[in-house]
N, C-alpha and C. Protein backbone atom coordinates (compact mmCIF):
# COMPACT_ATOMS: atom_id res chain seq x y z
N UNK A 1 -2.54 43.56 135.07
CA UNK A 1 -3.89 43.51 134.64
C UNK A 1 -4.30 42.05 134.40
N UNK A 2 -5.25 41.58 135.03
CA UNK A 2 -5.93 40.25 134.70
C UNK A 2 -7.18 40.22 133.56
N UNK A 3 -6.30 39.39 132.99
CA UNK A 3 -7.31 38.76 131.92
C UNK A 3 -8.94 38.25 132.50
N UNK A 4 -9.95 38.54 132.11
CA UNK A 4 -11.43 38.09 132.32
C UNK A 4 -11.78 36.62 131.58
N UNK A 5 -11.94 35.79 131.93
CA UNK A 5 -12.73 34.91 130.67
C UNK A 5 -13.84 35.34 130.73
N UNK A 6 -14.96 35.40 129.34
CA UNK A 6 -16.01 35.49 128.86
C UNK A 6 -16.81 34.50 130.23
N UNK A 7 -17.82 35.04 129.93
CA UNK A 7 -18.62 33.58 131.06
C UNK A 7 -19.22 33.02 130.56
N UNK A 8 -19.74 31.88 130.59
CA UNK A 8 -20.16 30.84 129.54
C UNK A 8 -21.64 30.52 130.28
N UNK A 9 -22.50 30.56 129.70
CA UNK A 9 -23.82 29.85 130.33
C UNK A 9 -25.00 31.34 129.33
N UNK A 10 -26.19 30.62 129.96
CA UNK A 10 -27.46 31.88 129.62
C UNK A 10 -27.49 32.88 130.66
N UNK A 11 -28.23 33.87 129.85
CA UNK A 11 -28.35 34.96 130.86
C UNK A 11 -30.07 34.81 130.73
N UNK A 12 -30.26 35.53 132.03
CA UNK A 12 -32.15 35.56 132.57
C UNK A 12 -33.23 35.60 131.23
N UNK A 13 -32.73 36.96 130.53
CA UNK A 13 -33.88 36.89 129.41
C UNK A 13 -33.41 36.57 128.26
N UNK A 14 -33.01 35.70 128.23
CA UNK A 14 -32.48 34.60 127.01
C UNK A 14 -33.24 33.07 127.48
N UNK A 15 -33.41 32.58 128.75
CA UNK A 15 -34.01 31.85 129.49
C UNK A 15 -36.22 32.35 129.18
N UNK A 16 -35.94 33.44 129.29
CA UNK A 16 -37.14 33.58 129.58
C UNK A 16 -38.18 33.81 127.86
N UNK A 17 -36.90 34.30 126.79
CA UNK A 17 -37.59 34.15 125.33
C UNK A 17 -37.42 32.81 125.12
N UNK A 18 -37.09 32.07 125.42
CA UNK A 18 -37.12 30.62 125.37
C UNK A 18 -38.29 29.96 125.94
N UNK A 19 -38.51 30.07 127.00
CA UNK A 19 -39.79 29.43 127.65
C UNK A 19 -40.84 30.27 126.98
N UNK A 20 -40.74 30.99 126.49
CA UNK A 20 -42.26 31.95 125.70
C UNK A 20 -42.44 31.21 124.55
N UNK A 21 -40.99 31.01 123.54
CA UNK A 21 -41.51 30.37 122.87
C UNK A 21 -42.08 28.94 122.87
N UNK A 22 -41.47 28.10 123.43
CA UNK A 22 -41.91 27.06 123.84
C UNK A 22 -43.16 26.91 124.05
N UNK A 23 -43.68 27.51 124.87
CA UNK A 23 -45.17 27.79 124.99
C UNK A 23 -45.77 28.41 124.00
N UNK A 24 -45.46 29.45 123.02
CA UNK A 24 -46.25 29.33 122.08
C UNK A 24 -46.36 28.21 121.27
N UNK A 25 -45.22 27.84 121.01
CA UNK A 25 -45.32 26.73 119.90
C UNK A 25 -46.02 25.16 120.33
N UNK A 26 -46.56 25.04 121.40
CA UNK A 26 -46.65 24.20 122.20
C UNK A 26 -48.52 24.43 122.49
N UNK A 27 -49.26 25.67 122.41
CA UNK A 27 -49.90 26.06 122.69
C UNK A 27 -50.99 25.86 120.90
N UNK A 28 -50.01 26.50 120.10
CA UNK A 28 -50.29 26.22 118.62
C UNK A 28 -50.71 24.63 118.33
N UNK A 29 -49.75 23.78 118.59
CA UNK A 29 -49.97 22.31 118.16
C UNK A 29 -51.19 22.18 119.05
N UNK A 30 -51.25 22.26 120.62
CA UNK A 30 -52.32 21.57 120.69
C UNK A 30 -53.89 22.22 119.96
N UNK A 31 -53.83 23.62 119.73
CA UNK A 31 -55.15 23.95 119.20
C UNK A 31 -55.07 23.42 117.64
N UNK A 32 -53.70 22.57 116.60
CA UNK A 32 -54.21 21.70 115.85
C UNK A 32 -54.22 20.77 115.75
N UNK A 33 -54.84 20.00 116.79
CA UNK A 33 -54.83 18.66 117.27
C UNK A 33 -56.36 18.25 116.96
N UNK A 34 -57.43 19.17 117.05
CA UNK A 34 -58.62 18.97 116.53
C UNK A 34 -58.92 18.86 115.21
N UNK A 35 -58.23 19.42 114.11
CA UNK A 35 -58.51 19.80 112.81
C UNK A 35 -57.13 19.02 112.31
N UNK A 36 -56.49 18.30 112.97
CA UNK A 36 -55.66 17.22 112.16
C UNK A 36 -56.10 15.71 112.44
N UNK A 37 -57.54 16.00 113.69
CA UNK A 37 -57.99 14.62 114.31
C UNK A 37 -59.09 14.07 112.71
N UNK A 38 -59.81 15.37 112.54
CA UNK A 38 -60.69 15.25 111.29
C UNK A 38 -60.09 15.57 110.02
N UNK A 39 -59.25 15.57 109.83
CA UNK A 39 -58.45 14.97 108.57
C UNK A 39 -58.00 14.14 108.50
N UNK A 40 -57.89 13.16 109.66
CA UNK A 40 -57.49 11.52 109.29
C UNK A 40 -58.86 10.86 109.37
N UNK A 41 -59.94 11.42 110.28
CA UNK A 41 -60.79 11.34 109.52
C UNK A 41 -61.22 10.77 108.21
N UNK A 42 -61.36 12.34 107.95
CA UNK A 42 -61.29 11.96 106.51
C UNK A 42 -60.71 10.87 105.60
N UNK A 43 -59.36 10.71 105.67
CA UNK A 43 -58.59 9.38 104.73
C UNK A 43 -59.78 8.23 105.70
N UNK A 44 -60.01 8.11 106.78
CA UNK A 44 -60.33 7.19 107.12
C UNK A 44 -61.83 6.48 106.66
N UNK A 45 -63.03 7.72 106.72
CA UNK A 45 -63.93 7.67 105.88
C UNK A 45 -63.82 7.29 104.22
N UNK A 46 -62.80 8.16 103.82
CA UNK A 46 -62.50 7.84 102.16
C UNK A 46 -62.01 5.71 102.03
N UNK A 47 -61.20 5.67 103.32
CA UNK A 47 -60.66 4.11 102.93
C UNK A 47 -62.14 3.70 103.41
N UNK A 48 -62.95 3.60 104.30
CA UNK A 48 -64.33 2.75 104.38
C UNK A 48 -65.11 2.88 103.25
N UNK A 49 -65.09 3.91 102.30
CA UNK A 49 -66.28 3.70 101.39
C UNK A 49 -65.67 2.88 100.22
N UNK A 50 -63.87 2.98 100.40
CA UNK A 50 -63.69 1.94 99.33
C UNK A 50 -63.33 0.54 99.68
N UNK A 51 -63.45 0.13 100.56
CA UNK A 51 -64.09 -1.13 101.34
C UNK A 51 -65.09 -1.38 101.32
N UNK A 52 -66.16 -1.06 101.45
CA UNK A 52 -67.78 -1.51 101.32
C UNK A 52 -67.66 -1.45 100.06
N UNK A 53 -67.50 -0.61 98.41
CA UNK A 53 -67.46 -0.65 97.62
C UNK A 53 -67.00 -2.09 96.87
N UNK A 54 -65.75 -2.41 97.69
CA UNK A 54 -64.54 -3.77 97.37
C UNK A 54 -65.51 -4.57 98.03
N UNK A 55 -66.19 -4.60 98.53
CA UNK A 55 -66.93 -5.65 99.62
C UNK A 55 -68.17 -5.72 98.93
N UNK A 56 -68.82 -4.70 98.31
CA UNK A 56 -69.77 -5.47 97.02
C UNK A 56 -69.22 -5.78 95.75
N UNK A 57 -68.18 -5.76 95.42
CA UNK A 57 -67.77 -6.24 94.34
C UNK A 57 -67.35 -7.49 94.46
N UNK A 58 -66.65 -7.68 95.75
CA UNK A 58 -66.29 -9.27 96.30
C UNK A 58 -67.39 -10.13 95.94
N UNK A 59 -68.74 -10.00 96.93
CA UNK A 59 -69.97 -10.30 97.33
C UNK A 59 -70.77 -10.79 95.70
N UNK A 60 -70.35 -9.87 94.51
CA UNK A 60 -70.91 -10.22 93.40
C UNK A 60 -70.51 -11.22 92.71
N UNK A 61 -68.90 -11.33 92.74
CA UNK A 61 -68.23 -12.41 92.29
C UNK A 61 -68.10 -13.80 92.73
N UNK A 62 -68.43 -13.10 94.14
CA UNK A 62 -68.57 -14.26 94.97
C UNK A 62 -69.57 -14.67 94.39
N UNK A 63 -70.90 -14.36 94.03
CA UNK A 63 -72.25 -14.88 93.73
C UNK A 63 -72.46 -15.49 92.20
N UNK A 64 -71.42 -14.92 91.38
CA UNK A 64 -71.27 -14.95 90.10
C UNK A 64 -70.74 -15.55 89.67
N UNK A 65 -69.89 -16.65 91.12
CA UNK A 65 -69.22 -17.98 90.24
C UNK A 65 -70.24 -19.02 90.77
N UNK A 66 -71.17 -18.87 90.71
CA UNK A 66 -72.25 -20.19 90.49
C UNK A 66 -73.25 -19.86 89.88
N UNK A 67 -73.72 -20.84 89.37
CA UNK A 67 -75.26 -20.43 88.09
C UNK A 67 -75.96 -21.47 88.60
N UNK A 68 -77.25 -20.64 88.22
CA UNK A 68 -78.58 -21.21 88.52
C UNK A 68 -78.47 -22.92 88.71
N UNK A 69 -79.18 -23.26 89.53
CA UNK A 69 -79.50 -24.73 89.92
C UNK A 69 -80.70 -25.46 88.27
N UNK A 70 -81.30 -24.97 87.97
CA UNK A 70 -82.18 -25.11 87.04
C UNK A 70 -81.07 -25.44 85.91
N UNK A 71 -79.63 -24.58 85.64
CA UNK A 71 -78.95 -25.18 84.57
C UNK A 71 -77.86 -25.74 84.59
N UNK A 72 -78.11 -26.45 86.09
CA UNK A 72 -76.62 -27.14 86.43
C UNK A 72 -76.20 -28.21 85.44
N UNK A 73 -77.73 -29.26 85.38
CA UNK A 73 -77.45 -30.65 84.05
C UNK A 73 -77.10 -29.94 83.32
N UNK A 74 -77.29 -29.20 82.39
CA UNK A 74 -76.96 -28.99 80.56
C UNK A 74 -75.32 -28.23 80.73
N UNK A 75 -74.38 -29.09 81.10
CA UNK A 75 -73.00 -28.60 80.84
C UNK A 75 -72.42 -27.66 79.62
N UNK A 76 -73.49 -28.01 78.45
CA UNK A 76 -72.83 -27.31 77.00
C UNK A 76 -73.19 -26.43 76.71
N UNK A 77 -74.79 -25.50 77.72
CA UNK A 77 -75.07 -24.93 77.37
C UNK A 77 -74.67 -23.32 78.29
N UNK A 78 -73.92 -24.08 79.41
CA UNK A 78 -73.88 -23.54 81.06
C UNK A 78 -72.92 -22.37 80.81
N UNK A 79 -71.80 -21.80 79.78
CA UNK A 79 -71.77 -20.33 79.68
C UNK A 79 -71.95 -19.43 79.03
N UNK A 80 -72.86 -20.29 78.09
CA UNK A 80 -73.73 -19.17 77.20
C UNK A 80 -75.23 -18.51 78.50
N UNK A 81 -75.57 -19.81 78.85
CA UNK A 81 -76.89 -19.38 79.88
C UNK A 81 -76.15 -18.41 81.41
N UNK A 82 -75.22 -18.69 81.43
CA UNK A 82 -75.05 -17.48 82.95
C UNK A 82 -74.11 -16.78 82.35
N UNK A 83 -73.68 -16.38 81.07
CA UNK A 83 -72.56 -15.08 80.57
C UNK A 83 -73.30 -14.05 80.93
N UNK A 84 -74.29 -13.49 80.87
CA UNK A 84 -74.95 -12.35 82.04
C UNK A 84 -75.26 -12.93 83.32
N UNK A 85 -74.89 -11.41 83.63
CA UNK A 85 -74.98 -12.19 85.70
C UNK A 85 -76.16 -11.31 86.12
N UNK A 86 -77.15 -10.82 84.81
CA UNK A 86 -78.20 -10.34 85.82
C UNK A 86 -79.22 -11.28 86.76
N UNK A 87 -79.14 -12.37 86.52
CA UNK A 87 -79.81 -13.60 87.28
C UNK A 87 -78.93 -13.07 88.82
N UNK A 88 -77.79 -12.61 89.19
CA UNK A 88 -77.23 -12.23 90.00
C UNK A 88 -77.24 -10.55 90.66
N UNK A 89 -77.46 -9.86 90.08
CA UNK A 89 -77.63 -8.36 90.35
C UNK A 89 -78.56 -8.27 89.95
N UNK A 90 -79.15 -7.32 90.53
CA UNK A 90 -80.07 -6.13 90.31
C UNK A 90 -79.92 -5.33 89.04
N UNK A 91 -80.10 -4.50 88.31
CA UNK A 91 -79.78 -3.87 87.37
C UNK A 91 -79.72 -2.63 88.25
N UNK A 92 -80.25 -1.98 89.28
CA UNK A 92 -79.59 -0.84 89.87
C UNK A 92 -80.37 -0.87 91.12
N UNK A 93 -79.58 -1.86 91.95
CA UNK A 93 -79.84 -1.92 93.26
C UNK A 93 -79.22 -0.99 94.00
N UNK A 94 -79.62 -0.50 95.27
CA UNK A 94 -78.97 0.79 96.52
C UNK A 94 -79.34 0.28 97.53
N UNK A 95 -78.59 0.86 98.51
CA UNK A 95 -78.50 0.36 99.98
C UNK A 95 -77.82 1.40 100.58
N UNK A 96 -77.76 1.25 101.77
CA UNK A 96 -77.34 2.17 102.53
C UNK A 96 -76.09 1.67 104.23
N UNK A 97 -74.53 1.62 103.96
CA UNK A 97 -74.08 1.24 104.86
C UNK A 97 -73.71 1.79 105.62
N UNK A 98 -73.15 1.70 106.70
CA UNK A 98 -72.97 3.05 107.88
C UNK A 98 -71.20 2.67 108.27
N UNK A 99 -70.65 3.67 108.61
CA UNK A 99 -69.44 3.51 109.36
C UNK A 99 -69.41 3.99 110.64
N UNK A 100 -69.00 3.67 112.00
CA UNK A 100 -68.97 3.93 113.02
C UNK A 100 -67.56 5.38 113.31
N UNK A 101 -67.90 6.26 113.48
CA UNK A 101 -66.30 7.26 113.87
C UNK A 101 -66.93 7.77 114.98
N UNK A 102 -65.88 8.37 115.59
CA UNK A 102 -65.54 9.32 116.72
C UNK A 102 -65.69 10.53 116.70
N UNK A 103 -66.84 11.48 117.12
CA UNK A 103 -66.86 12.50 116.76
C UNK A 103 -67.07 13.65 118.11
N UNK A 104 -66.90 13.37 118.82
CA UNK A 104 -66.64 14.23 119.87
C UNK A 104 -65.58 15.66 119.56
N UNK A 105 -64.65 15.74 118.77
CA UNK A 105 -64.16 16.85 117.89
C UNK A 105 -65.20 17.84 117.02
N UNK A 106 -66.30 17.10 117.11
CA UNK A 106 -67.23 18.08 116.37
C UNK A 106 -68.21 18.72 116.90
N UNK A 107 -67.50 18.69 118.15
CA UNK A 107 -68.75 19.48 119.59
C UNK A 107 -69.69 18.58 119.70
N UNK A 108 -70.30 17.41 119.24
CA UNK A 108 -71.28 16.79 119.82
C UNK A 108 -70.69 15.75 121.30
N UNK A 109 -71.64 15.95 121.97
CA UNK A 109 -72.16 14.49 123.21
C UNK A 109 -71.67 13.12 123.28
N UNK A 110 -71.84 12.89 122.42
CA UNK A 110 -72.28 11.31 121.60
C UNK A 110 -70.49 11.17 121.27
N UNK A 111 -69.89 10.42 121.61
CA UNK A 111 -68.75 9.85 121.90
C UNK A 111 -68.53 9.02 120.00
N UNK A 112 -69.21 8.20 119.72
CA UNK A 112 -69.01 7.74 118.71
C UNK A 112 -70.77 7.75 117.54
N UNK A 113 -70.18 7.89 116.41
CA UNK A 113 -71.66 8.16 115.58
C UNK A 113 -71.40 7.02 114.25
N UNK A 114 -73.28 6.63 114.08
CA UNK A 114 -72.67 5.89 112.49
C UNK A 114 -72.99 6.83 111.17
N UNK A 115 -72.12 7.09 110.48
CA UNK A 115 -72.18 8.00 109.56
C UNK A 115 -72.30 6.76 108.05
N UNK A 116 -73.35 7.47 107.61
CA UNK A 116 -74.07 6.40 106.43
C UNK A 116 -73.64 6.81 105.25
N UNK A 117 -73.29 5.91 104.34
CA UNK A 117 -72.91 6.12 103.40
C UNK A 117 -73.84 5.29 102.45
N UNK A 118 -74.28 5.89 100.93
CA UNK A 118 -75.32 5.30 100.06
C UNK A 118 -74.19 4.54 98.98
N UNK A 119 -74.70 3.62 98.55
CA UNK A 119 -73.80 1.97 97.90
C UNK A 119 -75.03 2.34 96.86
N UNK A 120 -74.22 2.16 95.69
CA UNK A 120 -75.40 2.08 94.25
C UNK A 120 -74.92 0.94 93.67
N UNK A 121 -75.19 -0.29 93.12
CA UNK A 121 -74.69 -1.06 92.13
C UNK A 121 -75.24 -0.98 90.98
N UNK A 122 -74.63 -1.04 89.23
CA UNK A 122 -74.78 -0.91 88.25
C UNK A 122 -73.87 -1.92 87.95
N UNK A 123 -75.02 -2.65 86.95
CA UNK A 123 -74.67 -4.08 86.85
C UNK A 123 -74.87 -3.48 84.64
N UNK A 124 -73.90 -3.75 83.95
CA UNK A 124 -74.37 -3.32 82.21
C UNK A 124 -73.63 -5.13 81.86
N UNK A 125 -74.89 -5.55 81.63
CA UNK A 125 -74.93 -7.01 80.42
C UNK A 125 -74.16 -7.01 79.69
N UNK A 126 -73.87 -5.96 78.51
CA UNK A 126 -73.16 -6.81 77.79
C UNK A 126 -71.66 -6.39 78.06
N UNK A 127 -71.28 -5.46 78.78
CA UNK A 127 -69.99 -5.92 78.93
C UNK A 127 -69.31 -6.48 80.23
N UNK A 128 -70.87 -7.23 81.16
CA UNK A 128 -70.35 -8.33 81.93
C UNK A 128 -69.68 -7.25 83.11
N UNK A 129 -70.23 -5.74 83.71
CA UNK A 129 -69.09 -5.11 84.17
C UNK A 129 -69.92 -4.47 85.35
N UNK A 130 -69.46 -4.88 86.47
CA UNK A 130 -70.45 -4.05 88.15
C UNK A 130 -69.77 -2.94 88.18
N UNK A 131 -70.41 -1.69 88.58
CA UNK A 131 -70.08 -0.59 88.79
C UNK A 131 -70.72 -0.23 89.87
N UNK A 132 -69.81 -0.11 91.47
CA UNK A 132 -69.89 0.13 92.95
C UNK A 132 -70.20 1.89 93.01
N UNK A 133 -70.57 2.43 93.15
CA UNK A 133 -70.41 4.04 93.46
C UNK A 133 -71.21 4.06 95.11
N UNK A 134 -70.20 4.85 95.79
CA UNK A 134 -70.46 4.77 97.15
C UNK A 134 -70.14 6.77 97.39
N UNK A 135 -71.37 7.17 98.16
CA UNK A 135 -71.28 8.66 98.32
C UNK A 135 -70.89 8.25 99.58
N UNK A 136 -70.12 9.55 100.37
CA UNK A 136 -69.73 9.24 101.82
C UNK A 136 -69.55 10.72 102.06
N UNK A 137 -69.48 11.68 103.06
CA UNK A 137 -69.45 12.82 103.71
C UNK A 137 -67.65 12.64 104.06
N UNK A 138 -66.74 13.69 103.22
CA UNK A 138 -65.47 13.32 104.00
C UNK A 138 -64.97 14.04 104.82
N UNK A 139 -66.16 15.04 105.65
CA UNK A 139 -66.00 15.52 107.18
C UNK A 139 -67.12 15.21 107.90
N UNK A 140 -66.73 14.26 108.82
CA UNK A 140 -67.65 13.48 109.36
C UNK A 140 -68.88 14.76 110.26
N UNK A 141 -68.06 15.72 110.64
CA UNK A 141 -69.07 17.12 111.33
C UNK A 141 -69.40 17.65 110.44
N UNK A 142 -69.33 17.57 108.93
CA UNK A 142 -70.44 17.80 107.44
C UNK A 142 -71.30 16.70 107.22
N UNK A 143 -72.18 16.01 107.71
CA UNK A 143 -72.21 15.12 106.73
C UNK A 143 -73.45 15.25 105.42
N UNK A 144 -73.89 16.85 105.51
CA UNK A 144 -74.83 17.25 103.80
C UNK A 144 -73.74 17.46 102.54
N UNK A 145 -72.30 17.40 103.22
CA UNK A 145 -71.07 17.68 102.41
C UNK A 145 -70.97 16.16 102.03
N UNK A 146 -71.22 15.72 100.49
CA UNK A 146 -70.71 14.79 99.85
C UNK A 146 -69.93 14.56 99.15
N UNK A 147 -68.93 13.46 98.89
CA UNK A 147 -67.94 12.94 97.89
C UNK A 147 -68.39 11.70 97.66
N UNK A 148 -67.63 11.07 96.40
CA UNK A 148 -67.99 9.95 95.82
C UNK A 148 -67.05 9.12 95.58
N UNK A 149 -67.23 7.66 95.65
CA UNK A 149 -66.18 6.86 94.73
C UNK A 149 -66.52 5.98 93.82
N UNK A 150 -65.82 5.66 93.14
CA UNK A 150 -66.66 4.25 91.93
C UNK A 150 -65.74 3.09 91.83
N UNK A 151 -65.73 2.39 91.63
CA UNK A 151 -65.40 1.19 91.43
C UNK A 151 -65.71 0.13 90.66
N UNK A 152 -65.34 -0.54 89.66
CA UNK A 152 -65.76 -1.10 88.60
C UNK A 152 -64.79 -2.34 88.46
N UNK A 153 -65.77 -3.97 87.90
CA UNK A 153 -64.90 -4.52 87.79
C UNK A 153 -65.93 -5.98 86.91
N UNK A 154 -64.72 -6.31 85.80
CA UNK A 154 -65.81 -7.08 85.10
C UNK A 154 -65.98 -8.54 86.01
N UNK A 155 -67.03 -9.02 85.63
CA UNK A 155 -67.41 -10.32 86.52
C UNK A 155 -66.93 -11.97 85.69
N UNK A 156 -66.60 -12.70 86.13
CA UNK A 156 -65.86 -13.41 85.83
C UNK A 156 -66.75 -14.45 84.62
N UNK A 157 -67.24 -16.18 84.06
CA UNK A 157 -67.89 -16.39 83.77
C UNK A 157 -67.97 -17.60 84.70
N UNK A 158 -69.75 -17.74 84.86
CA UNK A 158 -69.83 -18.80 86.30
C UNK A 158 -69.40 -20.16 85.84
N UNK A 159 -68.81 -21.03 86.59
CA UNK A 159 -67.69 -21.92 86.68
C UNK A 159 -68.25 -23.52 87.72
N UNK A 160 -69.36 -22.84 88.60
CA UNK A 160 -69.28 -24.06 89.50
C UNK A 160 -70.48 -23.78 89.62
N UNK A 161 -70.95 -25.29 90.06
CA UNK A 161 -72.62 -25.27 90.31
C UNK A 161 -72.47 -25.22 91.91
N UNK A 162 -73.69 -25.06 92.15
CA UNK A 162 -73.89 -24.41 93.68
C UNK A 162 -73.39 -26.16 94.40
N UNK A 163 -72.97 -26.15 95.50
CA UNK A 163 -72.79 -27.14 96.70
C UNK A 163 -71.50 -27.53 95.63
N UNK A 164 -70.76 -27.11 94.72
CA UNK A 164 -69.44 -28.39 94.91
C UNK A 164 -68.32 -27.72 95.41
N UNK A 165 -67.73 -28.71 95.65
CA UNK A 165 -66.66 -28.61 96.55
C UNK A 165 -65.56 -28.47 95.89
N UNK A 166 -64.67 -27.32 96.10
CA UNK A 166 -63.63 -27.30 95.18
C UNK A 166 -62.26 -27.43 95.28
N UNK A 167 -61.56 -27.92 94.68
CA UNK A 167 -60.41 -28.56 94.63
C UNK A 167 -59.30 -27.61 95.52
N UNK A 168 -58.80 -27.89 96.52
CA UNK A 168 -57.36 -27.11 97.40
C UNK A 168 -56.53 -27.91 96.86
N UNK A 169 -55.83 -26.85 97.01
CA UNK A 169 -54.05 -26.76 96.43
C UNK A 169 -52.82 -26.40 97.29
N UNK A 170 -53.47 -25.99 98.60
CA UNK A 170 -52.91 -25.92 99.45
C UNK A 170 -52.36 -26.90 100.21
N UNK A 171 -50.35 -26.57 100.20
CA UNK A 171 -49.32 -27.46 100.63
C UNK A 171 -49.38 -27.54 101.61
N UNK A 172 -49.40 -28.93 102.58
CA UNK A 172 -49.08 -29.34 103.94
C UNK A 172 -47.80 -28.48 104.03
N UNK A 173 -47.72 -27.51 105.38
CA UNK A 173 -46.32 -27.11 105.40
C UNK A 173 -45.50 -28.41 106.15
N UNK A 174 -46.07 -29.14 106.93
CA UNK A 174 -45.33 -30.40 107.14
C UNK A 174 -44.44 -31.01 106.07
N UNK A 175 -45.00 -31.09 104.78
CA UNK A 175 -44.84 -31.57 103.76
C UNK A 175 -43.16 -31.33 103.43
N UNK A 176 -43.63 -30.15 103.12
CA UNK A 176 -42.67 -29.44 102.23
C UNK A 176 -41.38 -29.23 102.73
């Protein structure tokens, strides 16, 4: 009597639940390839509104380290007169900035859209402190669907009169 070895390899429909699944699972990812495109989206909208937000807060400080030309002579009197920076803000200025995305995932035509987002600044005197709040839509195929961010940051006290030139500290790397 001869011994058989087992036979080693696949058989037909072991081959063929294999390629089914494959294709399902393969079939699945790509139908969430749309609804994971607009959820980065999303983070992506959420990081632009806190960039324009950081980008008026920059923009204020930026503006808020110089004081008025009118009180550049009187040195002794120069941070009592610009310790409020409403000479610099608005007390509740708005605007309106836009971000450019891709929205062809949302059944429209139009390959890329600017989706606007509203910028509020709140500027409070006495504790010297800008407050950014930026609404933004965080599905760009919603955009009557709003979210918000805020951002707050006290303003420094102004330091330099307008046109001077200020001292670098920056090392020649030759140098060093």
């Amino acid at each position: 009597m001869t011994n058989r070895a087992p036979e080693a390899g696949f058989g037909l429909l072991e081959v063929i639940v294999c390629v089914a699944l494959l294709i399902a699972g393969s079939v699945l990812a790509l139908a969430l390839l749309p609804s994971l495109a607009r959820a980065s989206q999303t983070g992506l909208l959420r990081g632009a509104a806190t960039g324009i937000a950081r980008n008026a807060i920059e923009r204020a400080r930026a503006a808020a380290a110089y004081y008025p030309a009118a009180d550049v002579a009187d040195s002794a009197t120069r941070a009592a007169t610009t310790a409020n920076h409403a000479w610099v803000l608005g007390p509740n200025a708005t605007y309106t900035a836009a971000v450019r995305v891709h929205r062809a995932f949302c059944g429209t035509n139009a390959q890329t859209t600017d989706v606007p987002m509203s910028v509020t600044l709140t500027y409070d005197a006495p504790s010297d402190t800008l407050t950014v709040g930026v609404s933004y839509p965080p599905n760009p195929c919603l955009p009557e669907t709003q979210s918000a961010i805020a951002l707050s940051a006290q303003l420094a006290p102004a330091s330099y009169a307008p046109q001077t030139q200020l001292p670098s500290a920056i090392a020649d790397p030759a140098m060093q």
